[in-house]
PDB file of N, CA and C in Angstrom:
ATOM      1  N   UNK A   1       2.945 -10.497 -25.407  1.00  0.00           N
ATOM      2  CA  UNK A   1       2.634 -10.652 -23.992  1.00  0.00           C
ATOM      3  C   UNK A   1       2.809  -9.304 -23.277  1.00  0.00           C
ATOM      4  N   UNK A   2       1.688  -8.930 -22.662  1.00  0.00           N
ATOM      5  CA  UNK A   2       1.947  -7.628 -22.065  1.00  0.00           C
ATOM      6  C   UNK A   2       3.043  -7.389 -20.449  1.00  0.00           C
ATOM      7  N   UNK A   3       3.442  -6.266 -20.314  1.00  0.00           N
ATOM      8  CA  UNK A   3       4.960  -6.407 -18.956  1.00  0.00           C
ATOM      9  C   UNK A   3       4.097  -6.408 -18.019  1.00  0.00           C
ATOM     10  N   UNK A   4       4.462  -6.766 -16.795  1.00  0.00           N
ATOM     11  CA  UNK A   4       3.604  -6.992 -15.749  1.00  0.00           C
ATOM     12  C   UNK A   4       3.594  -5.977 -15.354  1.00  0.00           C
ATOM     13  N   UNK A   5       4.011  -4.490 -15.243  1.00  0.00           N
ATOM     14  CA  UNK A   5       3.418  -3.175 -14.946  1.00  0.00           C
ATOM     15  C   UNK A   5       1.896  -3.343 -15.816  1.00  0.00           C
ATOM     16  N   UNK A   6       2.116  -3.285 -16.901  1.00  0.00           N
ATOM     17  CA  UNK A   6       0.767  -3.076 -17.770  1.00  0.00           C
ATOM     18  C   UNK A   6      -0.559  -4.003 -17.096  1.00  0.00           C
ATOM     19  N   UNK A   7      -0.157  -5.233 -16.417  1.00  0.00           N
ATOM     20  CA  UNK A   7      -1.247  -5.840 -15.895  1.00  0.00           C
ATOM     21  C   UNK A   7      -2.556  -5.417 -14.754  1.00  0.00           C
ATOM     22  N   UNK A   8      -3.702  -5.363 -15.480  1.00  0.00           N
ATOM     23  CA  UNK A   8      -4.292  -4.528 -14.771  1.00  0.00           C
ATOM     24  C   UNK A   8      -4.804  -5.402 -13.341  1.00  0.00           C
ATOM     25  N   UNK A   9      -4.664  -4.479 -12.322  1.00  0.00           N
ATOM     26  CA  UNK A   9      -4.732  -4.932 -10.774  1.00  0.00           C
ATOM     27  C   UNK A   9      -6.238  -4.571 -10.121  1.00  0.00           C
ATOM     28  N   UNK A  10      -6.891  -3.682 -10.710  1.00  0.00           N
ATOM     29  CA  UNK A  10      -7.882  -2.771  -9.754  1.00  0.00           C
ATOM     30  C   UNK A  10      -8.560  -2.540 -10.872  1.00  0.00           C
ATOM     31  N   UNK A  11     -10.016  -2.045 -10.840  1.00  0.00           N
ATOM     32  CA  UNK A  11     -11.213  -1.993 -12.089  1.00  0.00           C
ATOM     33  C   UNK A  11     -12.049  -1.044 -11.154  1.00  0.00           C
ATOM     34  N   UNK A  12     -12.285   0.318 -11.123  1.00  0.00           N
ATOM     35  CA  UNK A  12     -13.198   1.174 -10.665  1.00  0.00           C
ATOM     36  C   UNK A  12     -14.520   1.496 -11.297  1.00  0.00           C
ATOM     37  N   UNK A  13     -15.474   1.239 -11.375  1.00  0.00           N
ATOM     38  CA  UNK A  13     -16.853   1.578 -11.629  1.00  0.00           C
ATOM     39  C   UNK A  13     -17.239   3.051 -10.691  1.00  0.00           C
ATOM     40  N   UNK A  14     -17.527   3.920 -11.667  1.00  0.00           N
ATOM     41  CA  UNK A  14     -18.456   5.330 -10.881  1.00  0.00           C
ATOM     42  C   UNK A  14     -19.688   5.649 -11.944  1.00  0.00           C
ATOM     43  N   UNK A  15     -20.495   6.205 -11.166  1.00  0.00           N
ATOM     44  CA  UNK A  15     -21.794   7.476 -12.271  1.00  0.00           C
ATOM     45  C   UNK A  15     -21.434   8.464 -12.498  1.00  0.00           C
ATOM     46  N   UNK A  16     -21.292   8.753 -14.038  1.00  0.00           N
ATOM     47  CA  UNK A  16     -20.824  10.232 -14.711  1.00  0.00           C
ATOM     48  C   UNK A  16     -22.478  10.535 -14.300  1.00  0.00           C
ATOM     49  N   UNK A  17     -22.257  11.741 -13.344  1.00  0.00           N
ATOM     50  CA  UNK A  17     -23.509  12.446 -13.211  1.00  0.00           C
ATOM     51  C   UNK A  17     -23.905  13.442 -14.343  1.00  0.00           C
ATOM     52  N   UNK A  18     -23.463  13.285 -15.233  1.00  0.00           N
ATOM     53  CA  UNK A  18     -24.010  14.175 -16.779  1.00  0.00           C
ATOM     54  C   UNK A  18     -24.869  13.171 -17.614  1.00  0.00           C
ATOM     55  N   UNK A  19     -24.483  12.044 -18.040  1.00  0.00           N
ATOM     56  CA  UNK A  19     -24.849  11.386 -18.381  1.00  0.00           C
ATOM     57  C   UNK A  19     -25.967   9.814 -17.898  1.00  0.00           C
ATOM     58  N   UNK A  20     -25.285   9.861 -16.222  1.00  0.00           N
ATOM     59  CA  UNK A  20     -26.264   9.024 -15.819  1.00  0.00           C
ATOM     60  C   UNK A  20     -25.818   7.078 -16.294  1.00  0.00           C
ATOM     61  N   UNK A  21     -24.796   7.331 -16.810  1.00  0.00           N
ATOM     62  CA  UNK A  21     -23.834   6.515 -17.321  1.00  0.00           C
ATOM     63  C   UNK A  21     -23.037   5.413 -16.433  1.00  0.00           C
ATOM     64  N   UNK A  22     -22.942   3.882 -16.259  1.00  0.00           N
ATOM     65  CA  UNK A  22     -21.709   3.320 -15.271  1.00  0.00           C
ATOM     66  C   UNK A  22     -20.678   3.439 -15.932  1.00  0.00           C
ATOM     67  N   UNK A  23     -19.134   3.933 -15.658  1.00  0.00           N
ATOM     68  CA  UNK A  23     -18.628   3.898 -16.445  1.00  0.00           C
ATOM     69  C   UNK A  23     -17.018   2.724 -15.405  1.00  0.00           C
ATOM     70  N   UNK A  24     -16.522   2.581 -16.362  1.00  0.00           N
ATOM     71  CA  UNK A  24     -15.515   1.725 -16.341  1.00  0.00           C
ATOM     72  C   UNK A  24     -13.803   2.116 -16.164  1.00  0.00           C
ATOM     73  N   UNK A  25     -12.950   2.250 -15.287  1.00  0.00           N
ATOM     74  CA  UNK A  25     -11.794   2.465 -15.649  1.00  0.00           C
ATOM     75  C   UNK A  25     -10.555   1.612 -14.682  1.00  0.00           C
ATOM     76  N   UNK A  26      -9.714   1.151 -15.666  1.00  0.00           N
ATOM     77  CA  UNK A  26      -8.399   0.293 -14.758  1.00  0.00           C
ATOM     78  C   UNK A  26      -7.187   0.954 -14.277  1.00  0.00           C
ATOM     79  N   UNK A  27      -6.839   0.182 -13.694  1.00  0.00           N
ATOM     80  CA  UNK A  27      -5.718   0.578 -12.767  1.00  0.00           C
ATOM     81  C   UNK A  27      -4.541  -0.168 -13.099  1.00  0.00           C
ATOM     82  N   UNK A  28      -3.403  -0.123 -13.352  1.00  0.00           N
ATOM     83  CA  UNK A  28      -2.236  -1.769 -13.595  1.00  0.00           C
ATOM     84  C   UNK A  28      -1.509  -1.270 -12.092  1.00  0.00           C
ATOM     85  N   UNK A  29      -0.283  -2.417 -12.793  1.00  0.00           N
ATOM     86  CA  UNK A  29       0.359  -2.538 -11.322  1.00  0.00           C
ATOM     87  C   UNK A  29       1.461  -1.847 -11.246  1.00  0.00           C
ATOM     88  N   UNK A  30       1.703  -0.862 -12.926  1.00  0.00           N
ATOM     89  CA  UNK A  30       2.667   0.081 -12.673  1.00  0.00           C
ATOM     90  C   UNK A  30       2.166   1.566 -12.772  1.00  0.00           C
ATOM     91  N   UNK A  31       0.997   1.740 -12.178  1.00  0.00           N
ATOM     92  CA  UNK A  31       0.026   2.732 -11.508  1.00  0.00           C
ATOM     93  C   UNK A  31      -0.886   3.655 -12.873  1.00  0.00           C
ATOM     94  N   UNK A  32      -0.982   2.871 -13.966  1.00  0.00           N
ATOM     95  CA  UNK A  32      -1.463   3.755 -14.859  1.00  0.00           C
ATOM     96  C   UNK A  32      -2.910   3.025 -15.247  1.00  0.00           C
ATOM     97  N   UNK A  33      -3.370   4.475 -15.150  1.00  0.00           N
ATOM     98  CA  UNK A  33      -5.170   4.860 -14.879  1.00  0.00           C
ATOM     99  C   UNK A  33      -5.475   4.887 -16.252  1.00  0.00           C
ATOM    100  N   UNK A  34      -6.611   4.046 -16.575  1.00  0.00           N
ATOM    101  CA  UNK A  34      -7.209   4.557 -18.055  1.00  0.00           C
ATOM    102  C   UNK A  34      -8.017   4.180 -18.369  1.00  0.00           C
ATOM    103  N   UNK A  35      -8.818   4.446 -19.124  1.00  0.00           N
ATOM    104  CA  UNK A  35     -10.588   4.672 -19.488  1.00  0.00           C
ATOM    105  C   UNK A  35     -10.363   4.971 -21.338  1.00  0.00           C
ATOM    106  N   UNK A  36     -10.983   3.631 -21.537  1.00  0.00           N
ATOM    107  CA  UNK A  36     -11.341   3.490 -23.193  1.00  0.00           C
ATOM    108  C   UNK A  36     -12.560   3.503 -23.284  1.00  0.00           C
ATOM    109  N   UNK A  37     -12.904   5.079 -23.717  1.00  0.00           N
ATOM    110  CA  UNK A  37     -14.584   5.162 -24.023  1.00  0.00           C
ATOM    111  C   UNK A  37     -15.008   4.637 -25.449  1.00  0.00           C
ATOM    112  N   UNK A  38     -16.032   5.781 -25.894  1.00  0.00           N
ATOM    113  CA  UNK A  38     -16.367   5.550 -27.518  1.00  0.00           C
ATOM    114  C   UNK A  38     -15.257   4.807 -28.163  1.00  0.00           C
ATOM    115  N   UNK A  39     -14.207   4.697 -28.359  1.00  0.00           N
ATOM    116  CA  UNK A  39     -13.594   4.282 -29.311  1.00  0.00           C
ATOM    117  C   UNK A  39     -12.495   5.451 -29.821  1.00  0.00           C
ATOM    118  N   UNK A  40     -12.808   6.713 -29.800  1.00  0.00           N
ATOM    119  CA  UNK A  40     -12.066   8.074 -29.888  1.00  0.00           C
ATOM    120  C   UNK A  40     -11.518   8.739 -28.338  1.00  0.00           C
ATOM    121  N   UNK A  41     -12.245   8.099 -27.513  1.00  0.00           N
ATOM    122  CA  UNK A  41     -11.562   9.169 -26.414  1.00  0.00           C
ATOM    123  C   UNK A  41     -10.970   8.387 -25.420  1.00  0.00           C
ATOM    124  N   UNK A  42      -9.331   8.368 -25.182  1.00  0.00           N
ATOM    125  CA  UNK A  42      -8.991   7.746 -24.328  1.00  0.00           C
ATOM    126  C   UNK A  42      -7.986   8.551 -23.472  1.00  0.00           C
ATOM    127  N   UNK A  43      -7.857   8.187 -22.066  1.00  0.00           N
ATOM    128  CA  UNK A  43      -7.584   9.141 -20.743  1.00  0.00           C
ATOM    129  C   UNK A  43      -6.643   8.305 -20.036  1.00  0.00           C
ATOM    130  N   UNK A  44      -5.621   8.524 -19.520  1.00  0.00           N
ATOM    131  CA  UNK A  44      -4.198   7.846 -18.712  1.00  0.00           C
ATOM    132  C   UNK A  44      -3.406   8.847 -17.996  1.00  0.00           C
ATOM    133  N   UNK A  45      -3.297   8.447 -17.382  1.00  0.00           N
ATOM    134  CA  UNK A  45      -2.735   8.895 -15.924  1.00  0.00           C
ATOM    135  C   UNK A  45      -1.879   8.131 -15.254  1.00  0.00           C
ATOM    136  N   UNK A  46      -0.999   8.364 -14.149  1.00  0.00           N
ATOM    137  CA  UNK A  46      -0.057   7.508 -13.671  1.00  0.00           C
ATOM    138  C   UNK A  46      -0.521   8.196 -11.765  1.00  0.00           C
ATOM    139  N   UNK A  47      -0.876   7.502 -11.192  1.00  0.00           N
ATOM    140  CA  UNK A  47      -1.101   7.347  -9.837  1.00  0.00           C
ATOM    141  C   UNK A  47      -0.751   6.442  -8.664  1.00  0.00           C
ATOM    142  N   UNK A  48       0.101   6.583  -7.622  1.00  0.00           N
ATOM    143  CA  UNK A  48       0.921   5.518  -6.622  1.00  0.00           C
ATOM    144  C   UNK A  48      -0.332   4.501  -6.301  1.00  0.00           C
ATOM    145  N   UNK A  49      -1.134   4.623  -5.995  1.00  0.00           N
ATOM    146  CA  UNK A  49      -1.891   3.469  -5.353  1.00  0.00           C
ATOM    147  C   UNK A  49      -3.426   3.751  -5.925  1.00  0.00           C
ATOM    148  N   UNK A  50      -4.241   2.293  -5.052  1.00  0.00           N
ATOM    149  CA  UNK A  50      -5.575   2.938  -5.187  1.00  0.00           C
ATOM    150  C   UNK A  50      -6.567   3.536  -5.115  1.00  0.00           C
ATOM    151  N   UNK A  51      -5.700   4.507  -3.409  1.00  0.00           N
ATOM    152  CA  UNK A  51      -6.513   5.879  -2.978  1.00  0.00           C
ATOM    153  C   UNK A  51      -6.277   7.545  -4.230  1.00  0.00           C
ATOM    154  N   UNK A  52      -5.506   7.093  -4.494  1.00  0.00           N
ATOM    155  CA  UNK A  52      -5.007   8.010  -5.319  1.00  0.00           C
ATOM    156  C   UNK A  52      -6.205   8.060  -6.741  1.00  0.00           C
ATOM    157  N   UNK A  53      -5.925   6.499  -6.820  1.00  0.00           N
ATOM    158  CA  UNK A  53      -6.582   6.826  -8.251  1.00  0.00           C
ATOM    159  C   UNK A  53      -7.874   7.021  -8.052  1.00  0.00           C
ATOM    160  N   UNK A  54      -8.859   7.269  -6.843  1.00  0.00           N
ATOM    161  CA  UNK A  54     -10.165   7.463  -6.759  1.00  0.00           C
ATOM    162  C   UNK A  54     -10.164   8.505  -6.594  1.00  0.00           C
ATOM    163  N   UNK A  55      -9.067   9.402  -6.015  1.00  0.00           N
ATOM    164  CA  UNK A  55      -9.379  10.915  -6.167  1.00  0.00           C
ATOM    165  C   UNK A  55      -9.170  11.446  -7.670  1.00  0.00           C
ATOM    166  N   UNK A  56      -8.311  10.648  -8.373  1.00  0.00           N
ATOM    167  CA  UNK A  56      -7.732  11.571  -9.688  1.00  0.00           C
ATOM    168  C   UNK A  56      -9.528  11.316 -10.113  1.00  0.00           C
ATOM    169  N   UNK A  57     -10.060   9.899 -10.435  1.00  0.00           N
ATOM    170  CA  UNK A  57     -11.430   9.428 -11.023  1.00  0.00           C
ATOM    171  C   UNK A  57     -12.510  10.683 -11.100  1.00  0.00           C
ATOM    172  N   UNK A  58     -12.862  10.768  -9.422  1.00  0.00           N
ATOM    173  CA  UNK A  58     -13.683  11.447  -8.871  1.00  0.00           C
ATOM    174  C   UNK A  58     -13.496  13.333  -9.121  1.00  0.00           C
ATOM    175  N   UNK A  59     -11.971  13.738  -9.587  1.00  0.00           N
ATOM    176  CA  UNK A  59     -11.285  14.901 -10.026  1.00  0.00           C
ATOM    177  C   UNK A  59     -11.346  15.018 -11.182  1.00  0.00           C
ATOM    178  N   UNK A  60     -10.782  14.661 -12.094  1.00  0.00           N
ATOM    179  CA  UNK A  60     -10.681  14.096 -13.606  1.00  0.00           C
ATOM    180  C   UNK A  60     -12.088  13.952 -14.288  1.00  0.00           C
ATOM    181  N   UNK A  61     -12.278  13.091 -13.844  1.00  0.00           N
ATOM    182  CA  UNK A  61     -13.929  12.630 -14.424  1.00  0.00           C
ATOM    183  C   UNK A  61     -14.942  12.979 -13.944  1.00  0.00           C
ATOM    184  N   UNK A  62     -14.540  13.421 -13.142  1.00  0.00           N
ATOM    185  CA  UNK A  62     -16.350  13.678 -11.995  1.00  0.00           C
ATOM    186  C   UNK A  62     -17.306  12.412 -11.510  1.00  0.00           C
ATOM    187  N   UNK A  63     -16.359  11.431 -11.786  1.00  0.00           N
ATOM    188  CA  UNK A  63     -17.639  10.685 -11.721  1.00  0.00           C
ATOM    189  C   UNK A  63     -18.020  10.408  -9.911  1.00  0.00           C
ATOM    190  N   UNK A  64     -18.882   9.741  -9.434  1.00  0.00           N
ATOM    191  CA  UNK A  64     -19.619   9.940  -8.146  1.00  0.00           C
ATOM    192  C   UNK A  64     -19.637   8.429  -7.904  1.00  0.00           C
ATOM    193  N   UNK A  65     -20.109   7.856  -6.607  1.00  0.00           N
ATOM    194  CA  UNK A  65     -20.125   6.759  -6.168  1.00  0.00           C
ATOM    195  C   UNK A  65     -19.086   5.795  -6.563  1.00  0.00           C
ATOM    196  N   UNK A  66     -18.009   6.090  -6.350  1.00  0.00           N
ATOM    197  CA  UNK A  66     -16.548   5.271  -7.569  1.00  0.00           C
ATOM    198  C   UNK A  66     -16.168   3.709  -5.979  1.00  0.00           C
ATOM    199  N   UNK A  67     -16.649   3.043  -6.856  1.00  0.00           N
ATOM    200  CA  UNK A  67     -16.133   1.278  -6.646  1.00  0.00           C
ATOM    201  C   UNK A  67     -14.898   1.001  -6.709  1.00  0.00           C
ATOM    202  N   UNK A  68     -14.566   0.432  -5.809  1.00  0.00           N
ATOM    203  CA  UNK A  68     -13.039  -0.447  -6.416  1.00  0.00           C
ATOM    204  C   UNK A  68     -13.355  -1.684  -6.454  1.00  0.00           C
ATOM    205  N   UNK A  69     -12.699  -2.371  -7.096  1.00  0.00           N
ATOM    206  CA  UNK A  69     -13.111  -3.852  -7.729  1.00  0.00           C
ATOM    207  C   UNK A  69     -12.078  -4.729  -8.013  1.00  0.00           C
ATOM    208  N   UNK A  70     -10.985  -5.009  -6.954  1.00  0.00           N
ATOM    209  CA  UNK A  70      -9.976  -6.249  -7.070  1.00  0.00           C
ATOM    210  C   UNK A  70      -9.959  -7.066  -8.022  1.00  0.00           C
ATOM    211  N   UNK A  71      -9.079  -6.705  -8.960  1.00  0.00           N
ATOM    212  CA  UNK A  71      -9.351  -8.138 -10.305  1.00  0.00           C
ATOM    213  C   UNK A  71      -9.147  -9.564  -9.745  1.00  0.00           C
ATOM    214  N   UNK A  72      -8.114  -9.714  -8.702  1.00  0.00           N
ATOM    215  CA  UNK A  72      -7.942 -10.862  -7.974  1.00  0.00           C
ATOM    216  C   UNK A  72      -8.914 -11.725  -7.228  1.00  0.00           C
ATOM    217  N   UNK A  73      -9.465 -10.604  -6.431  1.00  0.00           N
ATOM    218  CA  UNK A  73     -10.347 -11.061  -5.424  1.00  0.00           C
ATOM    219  C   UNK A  73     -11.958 -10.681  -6.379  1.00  0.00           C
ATOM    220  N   UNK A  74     -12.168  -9.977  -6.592  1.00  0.00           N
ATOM    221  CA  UNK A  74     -13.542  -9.691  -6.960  1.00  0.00           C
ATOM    222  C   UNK A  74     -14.283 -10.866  -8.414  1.00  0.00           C
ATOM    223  N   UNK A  75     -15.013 -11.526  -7.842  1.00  0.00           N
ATOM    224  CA  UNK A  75     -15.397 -12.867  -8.581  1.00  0.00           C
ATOM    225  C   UNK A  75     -16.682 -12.132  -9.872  1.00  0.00           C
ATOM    226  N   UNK A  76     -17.307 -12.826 -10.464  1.00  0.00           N
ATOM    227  CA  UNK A  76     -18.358 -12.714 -11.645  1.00  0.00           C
ATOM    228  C   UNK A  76     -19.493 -12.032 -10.974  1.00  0.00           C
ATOM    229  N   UNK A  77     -20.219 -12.606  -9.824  1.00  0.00           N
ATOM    230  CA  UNK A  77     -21.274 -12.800  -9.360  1.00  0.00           C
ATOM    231  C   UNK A  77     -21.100 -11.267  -8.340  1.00  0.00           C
ATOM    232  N   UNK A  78     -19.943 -11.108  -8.012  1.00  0.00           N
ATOM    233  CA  UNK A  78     -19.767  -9.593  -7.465  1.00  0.00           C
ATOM    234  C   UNK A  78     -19.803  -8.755  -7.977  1.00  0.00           C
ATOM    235  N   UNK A  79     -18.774  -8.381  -9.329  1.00  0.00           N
ATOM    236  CA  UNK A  79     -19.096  -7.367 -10.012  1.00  0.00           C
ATOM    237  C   UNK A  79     -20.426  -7.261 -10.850  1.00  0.00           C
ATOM    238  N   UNK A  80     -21.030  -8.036 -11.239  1.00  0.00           N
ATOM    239  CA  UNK A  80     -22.732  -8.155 -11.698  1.00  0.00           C
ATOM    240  C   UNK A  80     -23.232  -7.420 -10.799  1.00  0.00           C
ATOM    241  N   UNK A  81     -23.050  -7.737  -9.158  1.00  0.00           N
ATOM    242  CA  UNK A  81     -23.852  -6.970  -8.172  1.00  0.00           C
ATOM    243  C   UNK A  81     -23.527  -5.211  -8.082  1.00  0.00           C
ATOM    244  N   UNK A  82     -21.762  -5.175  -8.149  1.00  0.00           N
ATOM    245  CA  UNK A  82     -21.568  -4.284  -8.124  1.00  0.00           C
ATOM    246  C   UNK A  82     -22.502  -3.256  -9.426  1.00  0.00           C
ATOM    247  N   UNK A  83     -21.876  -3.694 -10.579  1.00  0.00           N
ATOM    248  CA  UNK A  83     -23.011  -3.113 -11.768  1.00  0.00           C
ATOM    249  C   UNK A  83     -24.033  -2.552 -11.828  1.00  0.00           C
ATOM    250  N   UNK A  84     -24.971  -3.533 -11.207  1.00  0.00           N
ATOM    251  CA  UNK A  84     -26.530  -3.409 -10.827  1.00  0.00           C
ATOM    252  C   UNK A  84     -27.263  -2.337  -9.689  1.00  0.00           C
ATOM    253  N   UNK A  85     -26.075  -2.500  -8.865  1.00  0.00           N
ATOM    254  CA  UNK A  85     -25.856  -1.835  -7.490  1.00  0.00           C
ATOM    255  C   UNK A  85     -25.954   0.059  -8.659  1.00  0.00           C
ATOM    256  N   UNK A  86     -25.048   0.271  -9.305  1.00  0.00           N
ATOM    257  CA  UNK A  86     -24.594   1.117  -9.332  1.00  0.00           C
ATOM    258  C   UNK A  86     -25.263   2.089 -10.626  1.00  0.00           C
ATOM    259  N   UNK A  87     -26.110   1.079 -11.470  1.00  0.00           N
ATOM    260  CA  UNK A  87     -26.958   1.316 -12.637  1.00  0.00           C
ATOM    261  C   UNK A  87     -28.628   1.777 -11.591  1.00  0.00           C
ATOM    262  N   UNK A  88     -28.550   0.723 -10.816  1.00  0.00           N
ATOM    263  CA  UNK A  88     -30.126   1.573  -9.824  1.00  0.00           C
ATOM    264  C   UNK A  88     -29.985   2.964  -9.553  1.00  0.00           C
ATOM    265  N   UNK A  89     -28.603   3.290  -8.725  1.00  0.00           N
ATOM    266  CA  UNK A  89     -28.331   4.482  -8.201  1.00  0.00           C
ATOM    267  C   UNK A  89     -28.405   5.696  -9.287  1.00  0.00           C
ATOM    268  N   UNK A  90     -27.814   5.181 -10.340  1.00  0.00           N
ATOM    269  CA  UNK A  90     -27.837   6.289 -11.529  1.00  0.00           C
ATOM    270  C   UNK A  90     -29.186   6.601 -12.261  1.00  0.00           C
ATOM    271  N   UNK A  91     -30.118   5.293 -12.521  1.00  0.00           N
ATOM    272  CA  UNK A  91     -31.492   5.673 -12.136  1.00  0.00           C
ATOM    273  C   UNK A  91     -32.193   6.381 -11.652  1.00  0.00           C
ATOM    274  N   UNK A  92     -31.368   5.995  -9.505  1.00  0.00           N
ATOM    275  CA  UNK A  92     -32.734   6.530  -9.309  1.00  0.00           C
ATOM    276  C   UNK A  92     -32.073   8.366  -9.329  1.00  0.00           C
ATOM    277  N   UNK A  93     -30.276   9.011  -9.901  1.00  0.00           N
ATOM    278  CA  UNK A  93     -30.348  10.048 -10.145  1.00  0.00           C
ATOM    279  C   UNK A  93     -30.910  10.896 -10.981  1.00  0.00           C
ATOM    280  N   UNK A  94     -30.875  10.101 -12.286  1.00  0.00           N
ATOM    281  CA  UNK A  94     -31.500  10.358 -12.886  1.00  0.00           C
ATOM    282  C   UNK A  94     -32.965  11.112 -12.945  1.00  0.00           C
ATOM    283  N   UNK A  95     -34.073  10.178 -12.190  1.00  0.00           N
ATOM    284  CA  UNK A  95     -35.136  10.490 -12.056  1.00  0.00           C
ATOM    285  C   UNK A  95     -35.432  11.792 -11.357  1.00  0.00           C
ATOM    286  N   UNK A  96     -34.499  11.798 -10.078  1.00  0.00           N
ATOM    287  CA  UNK A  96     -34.590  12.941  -9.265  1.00  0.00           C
ATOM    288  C   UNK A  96     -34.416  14.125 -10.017  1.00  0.00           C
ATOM    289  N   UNK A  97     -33.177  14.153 -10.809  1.00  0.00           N
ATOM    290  CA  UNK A  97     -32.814  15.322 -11.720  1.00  0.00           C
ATOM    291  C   UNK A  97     -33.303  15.805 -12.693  1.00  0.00           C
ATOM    292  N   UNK A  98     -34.984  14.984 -12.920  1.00  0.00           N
ATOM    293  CA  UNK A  98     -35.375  15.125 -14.365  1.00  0.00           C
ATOM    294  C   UNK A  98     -36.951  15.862 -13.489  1.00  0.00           C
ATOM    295  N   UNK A  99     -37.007  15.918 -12.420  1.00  0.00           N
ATOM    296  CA  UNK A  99     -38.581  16.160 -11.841  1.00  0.00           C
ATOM    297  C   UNK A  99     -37.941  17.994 -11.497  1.00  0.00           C
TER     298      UNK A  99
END
């Protein structure tokens, strides 16, 4: 059973503008940030809240347009939107960056 620090509280979605990518990273409730990519590369951090951890995201990772996403509050049908929301945008960067 995991300690209730480890329980993750917050789920940030941003666009790695290199890749054009949504990418995924959590937050728990004893402030540690982390992102399980490929399978080889994994990233943790320890940050007081959830303003914090959008600057380390947006610092750290670069990534752009960064979501926060309440595991509590944020239902199925939201984060789908959020997703979708955020896969167009990287699209339509994409496109721009390729003309």
């Amino acid at each position: 059973m995991a300690k209730p620090e480890d329980q993750i509280t917050t789920n940030f979605f941003g666009i790695n503008p290199k890749t054009y990518e949504v990418e995924s990273i959590s937050l728990t409730r004893g402030g540690a940030l982390s992102r399980v990519g490929d399978g080889s590369k994994y990233w943790n951090a320890k940050v007081p809240d959830a303003a914090a951890a959008k600057q380390e995201i947006a610092h750290r990772l670069g990534l752009v347009e960064i979501v926060e996403a309440s595991v509590q509050s944020t239902g199925e049908q939201q984060l789908r939107k959020i997703m979708e929301d955020l896969e167009t945008k990287a699209e339509i960067m994409k496109q721009e960056n390729s003309e």
